[in-house]
Protein backbone atom coordinates (compact mmCIF):
# COMPACT_ATOMS: atom_id res chain seq x y z
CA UNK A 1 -56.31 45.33 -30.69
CA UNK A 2 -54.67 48.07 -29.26
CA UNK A 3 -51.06 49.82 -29.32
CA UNK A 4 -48.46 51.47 -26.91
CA UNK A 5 -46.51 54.12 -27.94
CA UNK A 6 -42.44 53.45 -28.49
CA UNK A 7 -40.49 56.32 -27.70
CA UNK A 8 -36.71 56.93 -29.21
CA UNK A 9 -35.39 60.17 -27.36
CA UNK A 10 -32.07 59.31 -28.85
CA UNK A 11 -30.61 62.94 -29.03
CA UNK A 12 -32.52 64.25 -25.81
CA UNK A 13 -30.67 61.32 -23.59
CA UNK A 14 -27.46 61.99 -25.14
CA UNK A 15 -27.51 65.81 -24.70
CA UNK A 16 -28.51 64.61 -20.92
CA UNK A 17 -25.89 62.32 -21.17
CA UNK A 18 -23.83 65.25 -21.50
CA UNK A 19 -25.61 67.82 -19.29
CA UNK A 20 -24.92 65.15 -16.14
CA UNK A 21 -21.40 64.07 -17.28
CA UNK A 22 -19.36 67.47 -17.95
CA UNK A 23 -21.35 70.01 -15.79
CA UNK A 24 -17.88 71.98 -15.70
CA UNK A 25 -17.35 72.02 -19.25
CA UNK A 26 -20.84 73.15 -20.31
CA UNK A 27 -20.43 75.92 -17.53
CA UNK A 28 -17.01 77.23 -18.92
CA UNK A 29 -18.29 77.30 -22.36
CA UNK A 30 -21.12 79.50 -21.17
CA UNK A 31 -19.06 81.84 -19.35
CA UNK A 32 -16.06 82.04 -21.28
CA UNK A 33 -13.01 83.51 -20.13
CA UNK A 34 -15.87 86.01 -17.41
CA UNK A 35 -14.93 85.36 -13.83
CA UNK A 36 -12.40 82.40 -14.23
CA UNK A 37 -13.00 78.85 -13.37
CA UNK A 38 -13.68 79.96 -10.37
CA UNK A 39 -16.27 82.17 -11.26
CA UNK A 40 -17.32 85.35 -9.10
CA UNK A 41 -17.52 85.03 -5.60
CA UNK A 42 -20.54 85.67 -3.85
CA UNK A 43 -22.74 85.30 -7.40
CA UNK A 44 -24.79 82.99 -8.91
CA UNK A 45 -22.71 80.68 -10.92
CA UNK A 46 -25.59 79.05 -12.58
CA UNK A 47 -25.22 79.91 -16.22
CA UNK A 48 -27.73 82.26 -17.11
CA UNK A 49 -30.50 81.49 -20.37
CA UNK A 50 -30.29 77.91 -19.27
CA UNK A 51 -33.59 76.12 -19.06
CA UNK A 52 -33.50 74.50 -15.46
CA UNK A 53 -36.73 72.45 -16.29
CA UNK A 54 -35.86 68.63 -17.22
CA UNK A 55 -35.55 68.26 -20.99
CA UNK A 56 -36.76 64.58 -20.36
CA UNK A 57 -39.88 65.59 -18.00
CA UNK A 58 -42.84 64.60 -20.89
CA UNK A 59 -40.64 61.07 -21.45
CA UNK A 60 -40.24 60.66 -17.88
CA UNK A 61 -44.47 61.54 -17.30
CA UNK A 62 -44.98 58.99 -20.35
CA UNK A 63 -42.62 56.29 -19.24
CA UNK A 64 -44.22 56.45 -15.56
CA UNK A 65 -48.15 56.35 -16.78
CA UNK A 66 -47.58 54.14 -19.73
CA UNK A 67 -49.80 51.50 -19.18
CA UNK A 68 -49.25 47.65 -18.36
CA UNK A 69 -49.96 44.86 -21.12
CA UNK A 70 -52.88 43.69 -18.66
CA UNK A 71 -54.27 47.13 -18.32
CA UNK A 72 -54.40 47.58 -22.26
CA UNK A 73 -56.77 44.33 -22.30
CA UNK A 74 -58.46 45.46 -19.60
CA UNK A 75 -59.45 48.62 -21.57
CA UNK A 76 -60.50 46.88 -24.35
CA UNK A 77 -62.88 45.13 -22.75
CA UNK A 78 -64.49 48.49 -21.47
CA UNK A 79 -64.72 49.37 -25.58
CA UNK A 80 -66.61 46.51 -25.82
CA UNK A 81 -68.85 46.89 -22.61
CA UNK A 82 -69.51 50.75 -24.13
CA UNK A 83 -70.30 49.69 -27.15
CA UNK A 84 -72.78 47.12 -26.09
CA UNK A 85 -74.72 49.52 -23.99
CA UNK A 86 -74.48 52.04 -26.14
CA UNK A 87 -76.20 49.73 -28.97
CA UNK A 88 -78.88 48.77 -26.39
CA UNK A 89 -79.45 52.41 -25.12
CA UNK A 90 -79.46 53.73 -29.04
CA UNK A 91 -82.63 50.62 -29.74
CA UNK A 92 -84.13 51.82 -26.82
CA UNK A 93 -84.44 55.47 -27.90
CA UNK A 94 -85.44 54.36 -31.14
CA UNK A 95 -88.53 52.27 -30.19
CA UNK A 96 -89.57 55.59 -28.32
CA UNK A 97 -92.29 56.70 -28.32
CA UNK A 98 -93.45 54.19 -29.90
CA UNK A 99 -93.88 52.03 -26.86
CA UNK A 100 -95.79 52.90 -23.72
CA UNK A 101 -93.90 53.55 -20.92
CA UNK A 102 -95.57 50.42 -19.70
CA UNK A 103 -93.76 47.18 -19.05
CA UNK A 104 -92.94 46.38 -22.86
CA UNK A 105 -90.07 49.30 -22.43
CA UNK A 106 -89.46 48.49 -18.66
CA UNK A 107 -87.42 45.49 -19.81
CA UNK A 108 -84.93 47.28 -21.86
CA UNK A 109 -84.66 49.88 -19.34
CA UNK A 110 -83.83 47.02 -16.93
CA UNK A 111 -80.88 45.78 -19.49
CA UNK A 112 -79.55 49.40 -19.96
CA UNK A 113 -79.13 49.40 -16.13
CA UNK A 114 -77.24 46.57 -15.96
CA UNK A 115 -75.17 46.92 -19.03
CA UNK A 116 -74.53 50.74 -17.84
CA UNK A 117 -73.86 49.87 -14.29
CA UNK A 118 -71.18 47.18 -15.55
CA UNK A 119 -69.81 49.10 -17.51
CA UNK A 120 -69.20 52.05 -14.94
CA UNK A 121 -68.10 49.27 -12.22
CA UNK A 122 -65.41 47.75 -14.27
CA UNK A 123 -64.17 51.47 -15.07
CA UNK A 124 -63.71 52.31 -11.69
CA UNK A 125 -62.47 48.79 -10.56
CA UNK A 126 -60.03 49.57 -13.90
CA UNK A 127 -58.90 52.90 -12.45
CA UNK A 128 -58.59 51.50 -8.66
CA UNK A 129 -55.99 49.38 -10.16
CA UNK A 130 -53.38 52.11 -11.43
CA UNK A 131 -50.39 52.20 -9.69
CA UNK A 132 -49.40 55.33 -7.26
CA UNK A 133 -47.62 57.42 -9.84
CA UNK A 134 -50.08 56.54 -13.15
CA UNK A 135 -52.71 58.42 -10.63
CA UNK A 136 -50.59 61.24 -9.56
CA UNK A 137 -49.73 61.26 -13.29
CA UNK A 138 -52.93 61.00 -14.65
CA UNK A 139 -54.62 63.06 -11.92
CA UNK A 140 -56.11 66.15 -14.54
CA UNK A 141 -57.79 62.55 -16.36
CA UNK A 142 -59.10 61.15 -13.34
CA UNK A 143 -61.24 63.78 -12.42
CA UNK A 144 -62.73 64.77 -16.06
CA UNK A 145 -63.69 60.67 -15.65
CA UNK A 146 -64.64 60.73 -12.17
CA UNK A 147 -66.98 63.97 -13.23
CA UNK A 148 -68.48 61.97 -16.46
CA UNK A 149 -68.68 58.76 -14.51
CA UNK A 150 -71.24 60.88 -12.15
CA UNK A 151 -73.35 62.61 -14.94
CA UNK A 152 -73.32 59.46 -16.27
CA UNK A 153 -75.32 57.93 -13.41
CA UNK A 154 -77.38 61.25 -12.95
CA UNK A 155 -79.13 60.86 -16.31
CA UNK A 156 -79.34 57.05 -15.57
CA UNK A 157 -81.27 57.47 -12.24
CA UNK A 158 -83.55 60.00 -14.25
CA UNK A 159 -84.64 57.64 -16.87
CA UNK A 160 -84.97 54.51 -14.04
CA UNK A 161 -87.53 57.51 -12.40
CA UNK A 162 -89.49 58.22 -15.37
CA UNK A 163 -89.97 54.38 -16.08
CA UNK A 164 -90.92 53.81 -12.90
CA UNK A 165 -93.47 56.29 -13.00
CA UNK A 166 -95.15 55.02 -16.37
CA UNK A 167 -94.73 58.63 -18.39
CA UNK A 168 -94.55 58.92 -21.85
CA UNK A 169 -92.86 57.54 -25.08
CA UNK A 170 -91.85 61.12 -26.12
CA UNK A 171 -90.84 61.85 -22.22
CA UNK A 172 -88.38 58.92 -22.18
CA UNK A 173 -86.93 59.38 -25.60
CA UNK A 174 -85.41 62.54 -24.50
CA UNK A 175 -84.27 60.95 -21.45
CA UNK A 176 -82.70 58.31 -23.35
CA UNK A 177 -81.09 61.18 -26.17
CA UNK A 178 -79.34 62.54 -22.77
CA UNK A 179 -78.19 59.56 -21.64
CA UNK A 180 -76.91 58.81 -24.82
CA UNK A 181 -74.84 62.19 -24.58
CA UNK A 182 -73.74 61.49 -21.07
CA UNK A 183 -72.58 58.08 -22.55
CA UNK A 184 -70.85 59.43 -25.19
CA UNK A 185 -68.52 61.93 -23.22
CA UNK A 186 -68.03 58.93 -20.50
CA UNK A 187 -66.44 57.00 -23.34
CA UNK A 188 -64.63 59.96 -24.61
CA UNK A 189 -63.16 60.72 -21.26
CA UNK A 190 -62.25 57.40 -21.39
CA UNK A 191 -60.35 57.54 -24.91
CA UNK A 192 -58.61 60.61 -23.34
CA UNK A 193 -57.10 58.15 -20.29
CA UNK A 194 -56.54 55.39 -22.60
CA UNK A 195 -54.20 57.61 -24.70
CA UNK A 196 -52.36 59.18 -22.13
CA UNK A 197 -51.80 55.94 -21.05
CA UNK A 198 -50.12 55.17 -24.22
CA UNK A 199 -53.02 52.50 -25.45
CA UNK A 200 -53.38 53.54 -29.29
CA UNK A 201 -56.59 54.41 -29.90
CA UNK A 202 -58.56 55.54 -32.76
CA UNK A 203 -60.75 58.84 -31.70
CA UNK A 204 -63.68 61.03 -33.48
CA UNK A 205 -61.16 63.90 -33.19
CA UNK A 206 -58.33 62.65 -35.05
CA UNK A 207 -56.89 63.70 -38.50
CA UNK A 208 -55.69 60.52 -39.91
CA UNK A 209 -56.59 56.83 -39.64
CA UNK A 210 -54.93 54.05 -40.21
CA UNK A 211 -56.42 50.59 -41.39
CA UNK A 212 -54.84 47.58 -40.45
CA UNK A 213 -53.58 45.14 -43.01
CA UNK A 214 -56.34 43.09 -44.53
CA UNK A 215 -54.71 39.40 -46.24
CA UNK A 216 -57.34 38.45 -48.49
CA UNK A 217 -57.65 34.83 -50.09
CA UNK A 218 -57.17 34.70 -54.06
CA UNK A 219 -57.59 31.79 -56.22
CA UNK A 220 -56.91 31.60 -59.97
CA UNK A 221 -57.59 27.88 -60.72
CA UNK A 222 -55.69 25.59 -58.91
CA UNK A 223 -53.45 28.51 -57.83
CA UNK A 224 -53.83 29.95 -53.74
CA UNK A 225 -52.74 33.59 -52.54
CA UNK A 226 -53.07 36.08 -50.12
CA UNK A 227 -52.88 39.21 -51.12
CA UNK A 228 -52.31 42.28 -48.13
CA UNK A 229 -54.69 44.99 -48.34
CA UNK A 230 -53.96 48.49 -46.02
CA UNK A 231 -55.40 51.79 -46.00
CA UNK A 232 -54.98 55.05 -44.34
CA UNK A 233 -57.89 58.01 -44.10
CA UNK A 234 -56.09 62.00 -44.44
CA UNK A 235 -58.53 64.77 -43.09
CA UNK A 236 -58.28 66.82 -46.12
CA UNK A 237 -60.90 70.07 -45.10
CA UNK A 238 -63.56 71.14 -43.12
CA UNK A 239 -66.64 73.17 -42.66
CA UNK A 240 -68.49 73.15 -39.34
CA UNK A 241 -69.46 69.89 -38.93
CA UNK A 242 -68.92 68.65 -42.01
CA UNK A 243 -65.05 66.67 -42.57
CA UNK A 244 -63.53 66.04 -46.22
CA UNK A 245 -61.37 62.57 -45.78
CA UNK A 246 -59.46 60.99 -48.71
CA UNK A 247 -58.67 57.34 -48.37
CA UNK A 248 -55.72 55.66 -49.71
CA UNK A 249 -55.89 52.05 -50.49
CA UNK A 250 -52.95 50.03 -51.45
CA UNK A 251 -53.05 46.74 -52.55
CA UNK A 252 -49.48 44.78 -52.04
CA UNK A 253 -48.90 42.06 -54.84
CA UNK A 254 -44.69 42.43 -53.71
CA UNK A 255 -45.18 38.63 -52.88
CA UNK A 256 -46.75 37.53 -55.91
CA UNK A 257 -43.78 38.59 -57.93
CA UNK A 258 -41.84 35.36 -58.10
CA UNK A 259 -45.31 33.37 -58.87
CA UNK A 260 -46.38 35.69 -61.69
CA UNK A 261 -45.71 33.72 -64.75
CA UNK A 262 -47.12 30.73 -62.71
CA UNK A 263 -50.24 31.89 -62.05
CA UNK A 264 -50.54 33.56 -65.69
CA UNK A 265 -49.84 30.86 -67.18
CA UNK A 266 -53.18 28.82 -65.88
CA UNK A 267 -55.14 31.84 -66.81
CA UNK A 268 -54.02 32.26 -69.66
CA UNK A 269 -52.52 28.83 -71.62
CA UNK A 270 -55.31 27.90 -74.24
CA UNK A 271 -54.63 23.96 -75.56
CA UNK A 272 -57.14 23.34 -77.96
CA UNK A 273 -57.59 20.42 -79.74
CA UNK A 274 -57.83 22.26 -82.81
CA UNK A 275 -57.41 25.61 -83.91
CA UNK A 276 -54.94 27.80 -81.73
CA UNK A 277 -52.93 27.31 -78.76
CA UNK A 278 -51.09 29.55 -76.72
CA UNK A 279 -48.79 28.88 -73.79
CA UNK A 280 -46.79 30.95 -71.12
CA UNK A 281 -42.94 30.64 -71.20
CA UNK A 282 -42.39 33.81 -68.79
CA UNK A 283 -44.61 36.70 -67.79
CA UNK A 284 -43.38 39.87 -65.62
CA UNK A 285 -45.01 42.58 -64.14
CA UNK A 286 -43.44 46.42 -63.67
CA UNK A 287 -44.97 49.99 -63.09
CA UNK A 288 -45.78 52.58 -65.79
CA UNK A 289 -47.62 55.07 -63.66
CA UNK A 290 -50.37 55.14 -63.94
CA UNK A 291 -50.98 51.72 -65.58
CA UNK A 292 -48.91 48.71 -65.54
CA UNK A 293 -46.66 46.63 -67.93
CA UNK A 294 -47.08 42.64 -68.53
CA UNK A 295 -44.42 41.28 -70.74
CA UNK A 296 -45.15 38.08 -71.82
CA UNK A 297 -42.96 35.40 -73.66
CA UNK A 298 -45.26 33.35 -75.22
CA UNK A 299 -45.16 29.97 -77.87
CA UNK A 300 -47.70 29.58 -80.26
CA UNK A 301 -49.22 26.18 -82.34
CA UNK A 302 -51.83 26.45 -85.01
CA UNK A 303 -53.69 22.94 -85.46
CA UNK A 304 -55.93 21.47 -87.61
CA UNK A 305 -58.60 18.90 -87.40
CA UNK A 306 -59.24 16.47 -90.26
CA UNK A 307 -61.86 13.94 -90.07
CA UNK A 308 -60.79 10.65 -91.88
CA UNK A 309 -63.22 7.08 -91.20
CA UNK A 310 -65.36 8.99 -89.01
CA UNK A 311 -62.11 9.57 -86.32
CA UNK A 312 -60.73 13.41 -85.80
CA UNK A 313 -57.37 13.47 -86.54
CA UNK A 314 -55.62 16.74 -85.09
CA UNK A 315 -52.86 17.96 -87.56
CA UNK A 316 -50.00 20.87 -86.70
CA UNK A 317 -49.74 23.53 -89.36
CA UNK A 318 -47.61 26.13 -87.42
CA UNK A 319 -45.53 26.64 -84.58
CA UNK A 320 -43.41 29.67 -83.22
CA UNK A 321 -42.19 32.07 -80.42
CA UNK A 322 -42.75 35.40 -80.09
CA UNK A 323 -43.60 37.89 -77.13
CA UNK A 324 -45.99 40.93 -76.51
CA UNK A 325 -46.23 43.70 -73.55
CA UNK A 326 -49.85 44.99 -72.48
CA UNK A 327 -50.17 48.01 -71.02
CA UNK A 328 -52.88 47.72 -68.13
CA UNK A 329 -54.61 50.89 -66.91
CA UNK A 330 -57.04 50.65 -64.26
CA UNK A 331 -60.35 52.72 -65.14
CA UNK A 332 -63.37 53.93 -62.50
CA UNK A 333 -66.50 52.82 -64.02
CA UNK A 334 -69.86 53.47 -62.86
CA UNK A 335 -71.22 53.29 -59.40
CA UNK A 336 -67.87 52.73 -57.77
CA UNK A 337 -66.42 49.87 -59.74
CA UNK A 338 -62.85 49.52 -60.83
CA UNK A 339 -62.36 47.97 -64.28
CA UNK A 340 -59.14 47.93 -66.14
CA UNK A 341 -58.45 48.97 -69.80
CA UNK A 342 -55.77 46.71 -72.09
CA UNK A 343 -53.35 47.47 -75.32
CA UNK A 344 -51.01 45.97 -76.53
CA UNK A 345 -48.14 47.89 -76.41
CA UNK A 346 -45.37 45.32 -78.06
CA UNK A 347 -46.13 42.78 -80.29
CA UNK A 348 -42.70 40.99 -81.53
CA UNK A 349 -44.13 37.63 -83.76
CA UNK A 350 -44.51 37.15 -87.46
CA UNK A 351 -46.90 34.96 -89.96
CA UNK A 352 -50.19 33.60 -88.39
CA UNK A 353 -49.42 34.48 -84.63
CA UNK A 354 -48.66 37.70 -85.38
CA UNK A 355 -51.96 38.13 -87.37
CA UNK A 356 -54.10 36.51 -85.09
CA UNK A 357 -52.36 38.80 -82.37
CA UNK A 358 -52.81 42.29 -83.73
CA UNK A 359 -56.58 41.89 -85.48
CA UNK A 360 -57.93 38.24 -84.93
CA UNK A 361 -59.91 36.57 -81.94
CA UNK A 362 -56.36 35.48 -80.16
CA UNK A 363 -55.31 38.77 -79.33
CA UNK A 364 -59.12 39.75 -77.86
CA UNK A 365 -59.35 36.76 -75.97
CA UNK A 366 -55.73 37.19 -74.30
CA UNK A 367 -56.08 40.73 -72.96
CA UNK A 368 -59.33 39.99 -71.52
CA UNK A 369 -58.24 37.35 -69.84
CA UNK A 370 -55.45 39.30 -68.86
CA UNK A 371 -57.52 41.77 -67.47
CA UNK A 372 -59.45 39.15 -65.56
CA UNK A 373 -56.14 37.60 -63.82
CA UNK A 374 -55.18 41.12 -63.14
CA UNK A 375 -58.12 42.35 -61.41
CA UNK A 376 -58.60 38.66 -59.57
CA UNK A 377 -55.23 39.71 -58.25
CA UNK A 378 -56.40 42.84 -57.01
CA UNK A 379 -59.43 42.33 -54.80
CA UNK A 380 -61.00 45.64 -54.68
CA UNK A 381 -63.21 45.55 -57.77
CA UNK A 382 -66.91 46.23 -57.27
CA UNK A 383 -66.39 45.39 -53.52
CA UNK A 384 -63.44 47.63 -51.99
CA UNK A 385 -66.42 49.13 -49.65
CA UNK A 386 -66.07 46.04 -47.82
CA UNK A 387 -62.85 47.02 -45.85
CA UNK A 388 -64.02 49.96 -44.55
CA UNK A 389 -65.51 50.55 -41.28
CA UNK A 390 -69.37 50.37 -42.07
CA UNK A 391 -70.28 54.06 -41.33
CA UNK A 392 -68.23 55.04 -44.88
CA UNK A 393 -69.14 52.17 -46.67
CA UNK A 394 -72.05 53.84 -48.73
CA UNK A 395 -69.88 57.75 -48.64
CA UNK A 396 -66.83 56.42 -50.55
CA UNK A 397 -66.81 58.23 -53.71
CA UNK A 398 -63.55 56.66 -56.02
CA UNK A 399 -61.74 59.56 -57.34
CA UNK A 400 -58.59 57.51 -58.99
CA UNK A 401 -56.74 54.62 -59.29
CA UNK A 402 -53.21 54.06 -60.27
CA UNK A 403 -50.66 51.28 -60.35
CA UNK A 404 -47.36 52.40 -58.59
CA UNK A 405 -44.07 51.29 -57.17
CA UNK A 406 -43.94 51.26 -53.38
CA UNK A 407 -40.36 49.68 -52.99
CA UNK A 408 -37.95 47.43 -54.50
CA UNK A 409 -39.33 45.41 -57.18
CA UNK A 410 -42.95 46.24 -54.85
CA UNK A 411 -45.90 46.46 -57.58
CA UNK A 412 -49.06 47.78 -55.52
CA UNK A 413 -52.37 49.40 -57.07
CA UNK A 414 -53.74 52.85 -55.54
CA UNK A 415 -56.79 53.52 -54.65
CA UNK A 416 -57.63 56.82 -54.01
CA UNK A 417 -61.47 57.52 -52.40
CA UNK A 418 -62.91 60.84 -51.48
CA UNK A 419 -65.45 60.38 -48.22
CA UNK A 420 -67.65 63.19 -46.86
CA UNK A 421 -68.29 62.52 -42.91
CA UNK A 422 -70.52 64.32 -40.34
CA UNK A 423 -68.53 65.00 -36.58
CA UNK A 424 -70.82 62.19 -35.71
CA UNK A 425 -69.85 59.62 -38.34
CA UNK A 426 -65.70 60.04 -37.74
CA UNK A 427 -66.69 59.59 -34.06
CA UNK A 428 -69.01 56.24 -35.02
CA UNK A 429 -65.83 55.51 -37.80
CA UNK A 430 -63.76 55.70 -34.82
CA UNK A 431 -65.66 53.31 -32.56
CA UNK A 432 -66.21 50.92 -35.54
CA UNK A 433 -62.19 51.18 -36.17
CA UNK A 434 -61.35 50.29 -32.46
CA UNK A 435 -63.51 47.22 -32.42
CA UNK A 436 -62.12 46.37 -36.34
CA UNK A 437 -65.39 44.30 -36.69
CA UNK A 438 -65.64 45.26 -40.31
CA UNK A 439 -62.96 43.37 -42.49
CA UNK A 440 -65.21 41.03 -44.39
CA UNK A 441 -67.31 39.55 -41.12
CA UNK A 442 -64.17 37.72 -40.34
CA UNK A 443 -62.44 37.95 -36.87
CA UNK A 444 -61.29 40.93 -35.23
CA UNK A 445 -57.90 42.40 -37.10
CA UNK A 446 -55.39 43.85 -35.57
CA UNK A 447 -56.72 47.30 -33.60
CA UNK A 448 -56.61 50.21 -35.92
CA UNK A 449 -55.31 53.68 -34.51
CA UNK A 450 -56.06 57.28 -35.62
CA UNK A 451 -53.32 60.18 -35.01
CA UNK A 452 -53.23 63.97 -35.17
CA UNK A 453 -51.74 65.39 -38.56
CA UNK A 454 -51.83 68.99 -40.38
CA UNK A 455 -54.81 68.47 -43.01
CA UNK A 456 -53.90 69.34 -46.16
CA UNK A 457 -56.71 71.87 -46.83
């Protein structure tokens, strides 16, 4: 779920490399021909305008407080243990004052004390376990925790009072609306040790997020795929409280290249009996930003059916080659939905396939099945909400969409989605991101992470 930072100070060790290695050399350089190699007797050799601090000290702090593989797993399950009592805490508050302070809410106020008093018990057993240097390292951390850890348990033993003493509904929802704040800066305090630690974490004050890859199951008849799906959310402006994000949404079909003309070809081979039939020989796929080109190479029969002693009798009346290219262009229809438009852009066939191509029912039929294959391909549709954490499902707004190159023979389809957030929604975003519970109910995906970046305002 979670991941540690990888550091390449490539040109900072070799300049050591060089500080360490030729002292004397550096030293002449500086002085030039002032003083001799000896230099002046009785001064200060050291070269002067040289920064005496180590060049390496932030790599050497990281490298020292960088936390262990166990200790990363062991912080994830303090996510989860803060999440849990913060769901239980937030249920609590809610049912207030709605319930007396009698013994319906004693019970939950007896599970918030034990989920709360877990939760700061494995944090400190966590912390007790940090080797010598990680807490002379971390030491400026340590006490911001050690300092929430307490409020934490001040607003806790304030709440246990006021239950105890049977006071109001009203009384104990602001009780439960501090301890909710106290709560919230525990875990943030936490974040803040986590990522000094090195343990990428997603966090309400970031600028970017990232969304891990999503494979998604496709299947076009007796054809199978998965098809990647990523994301990444850019901190475009903001106003007080209010953050502008635009999401980017890539859909990967790179590995479907190969297969394309086989999985065409069951969409889109129609063997009649009678009347028309048209069959795949080759179908590719290539990028016309914004839309998309699919150049098919396709055969064509024309049959008959004659009915002679009561038996149809099918009867072949033409046959031929010919090819076409459709220009796909995906559109943003209403309420969110992404729909694609098709033309034919090429049409290279004569007599009755070329006729039935340009105005009859053949041509109709294949670019809306087309269209159908194409869009099956791309899983985003009506339901792209679904892989985003579930405090911007319902603020996702689609602004574009595009089909675009992202490599080497690499076809992918952009999504682009404007989302307005509240400070408090990027900071539930950010909790819902760490604990990746939202791809599609499935298991948890790999951890997502959120970095500082210069918003493009």
């Amino acid at each position: 779920m979670f991941r540690k930072r990888t550091f390449f100070p490539t040109a900072e060790l070799v300049l050591g490399s060089l500080l360490v290695l030729s002292p004397t050399t550096m030293t002449a350089q500086r002085h030039g021909g002032h003083g001799g190699a000896g230099g002046v007797p009785g001064a200060n050799n050291r070269p002067t305008g040289v920064d005496a601090k180590d060049p390496l000290k932030d790599f050497h702090r990281a490298l020292a407080v960088e936390a262990t593989s166990q200790q990363a797993s062991e912080f994830e399950a303090l996510v989860k243990e803060n999440e849990a009592a913060r769901s239980s805490l937030q249920a609590f508050v809610e049912n207030q004052p709605r319930l007396s302070a009698g013994s319906e809410s004693r019970l939950p106020g007896t599970e918030i004390d034990q989920l709360l008093g877990r939760l700061r018990a494995d944090s400190q057993k966590f912390v007790a376990g940090f080797s010598p240097v990680q807490k002379s390292g971390l030491k400026e951390n340590l006490k911001k925790l050690a300092k929430a850890d307490t409020d934490l348990q001040a607003n806790q033993q304030r709440l246990d009072v006021t239950l105890q003493a049977g006071d109001s509904g009203t009384e104990l929802r602001s009780l439960g609306q501090n301890l909710i704040t106290s709560l919230t800066e525990f875990s943030d305090q936490q974040l803040a040790l986590a990522s000094e630690m090195g343990v990428g974490l997603a966090q309400g004050s970031d600028l970017t997020f990232t969304l891990p890859e999503v494979r998604t199951r496709v299947t076009l008849g007796n054809q199978t795929t998965e098809v990647p799906i990523s994301g990444e959310l850019s901190q475009i402006s903001a106003q007080g409280a209010e953050r502008t994000f635009k999401l980017r949404m890539v859909v990967d079909r790179s590995d479907l290249e190969e297969r394309t003309t086989e999985i065409l070809r069951v969409q889109l081979d129609a063997a009649r009996s009678c009347g028309e039939r048209l069959a795949v020989r080759e179908a590719t796929m290539t990028s016309a930003t914004p839309a998309a080109v699919i150049a098919l190479q396709l055969h064509y029969e024309r049959w008959s059916c004659l009915k002679l002693g009561g038996q149809t009798r099918p009867q072949e009346l033409a046959e031929q080659d010919g090819s076409v290219e459709v220009k796909v262009t995906p559109v943003v229809g209403k309420a969110n939905t992404l729909k694609l438009g098709a033309e034919f852009s090429s049409i290279v066939a004569g007599g009755a396939m070329g006729e039935s191509l340009r105005s009859g029912d053949l041509g109709e039929e294949l670019r809306d099945k087309l269209t159908h294959s194409i869009l099956s391909l791309v899983p985003l549709g009506e339901n792209f909400q679904k892989y985003l954490p579930p405090a911007a499902r319902e603020l996702a707004m689609v602004q574009d969409a595009r089909f675009q190159e992202t490599g080497v023979g690499k076809l992918s389809v952009i999504l682009n989605v404007q989302l307005d957030l509240s400070d408090q929604q990027v900071k539930l975003m950010a909790s819902q991101l760490n604990d990746a519970r939202f791809a599609q109910g499935s298991a948890p995906q790999q951890g997502l992470t959120g970095r500082n970046s210069t918003p493009n305002r």
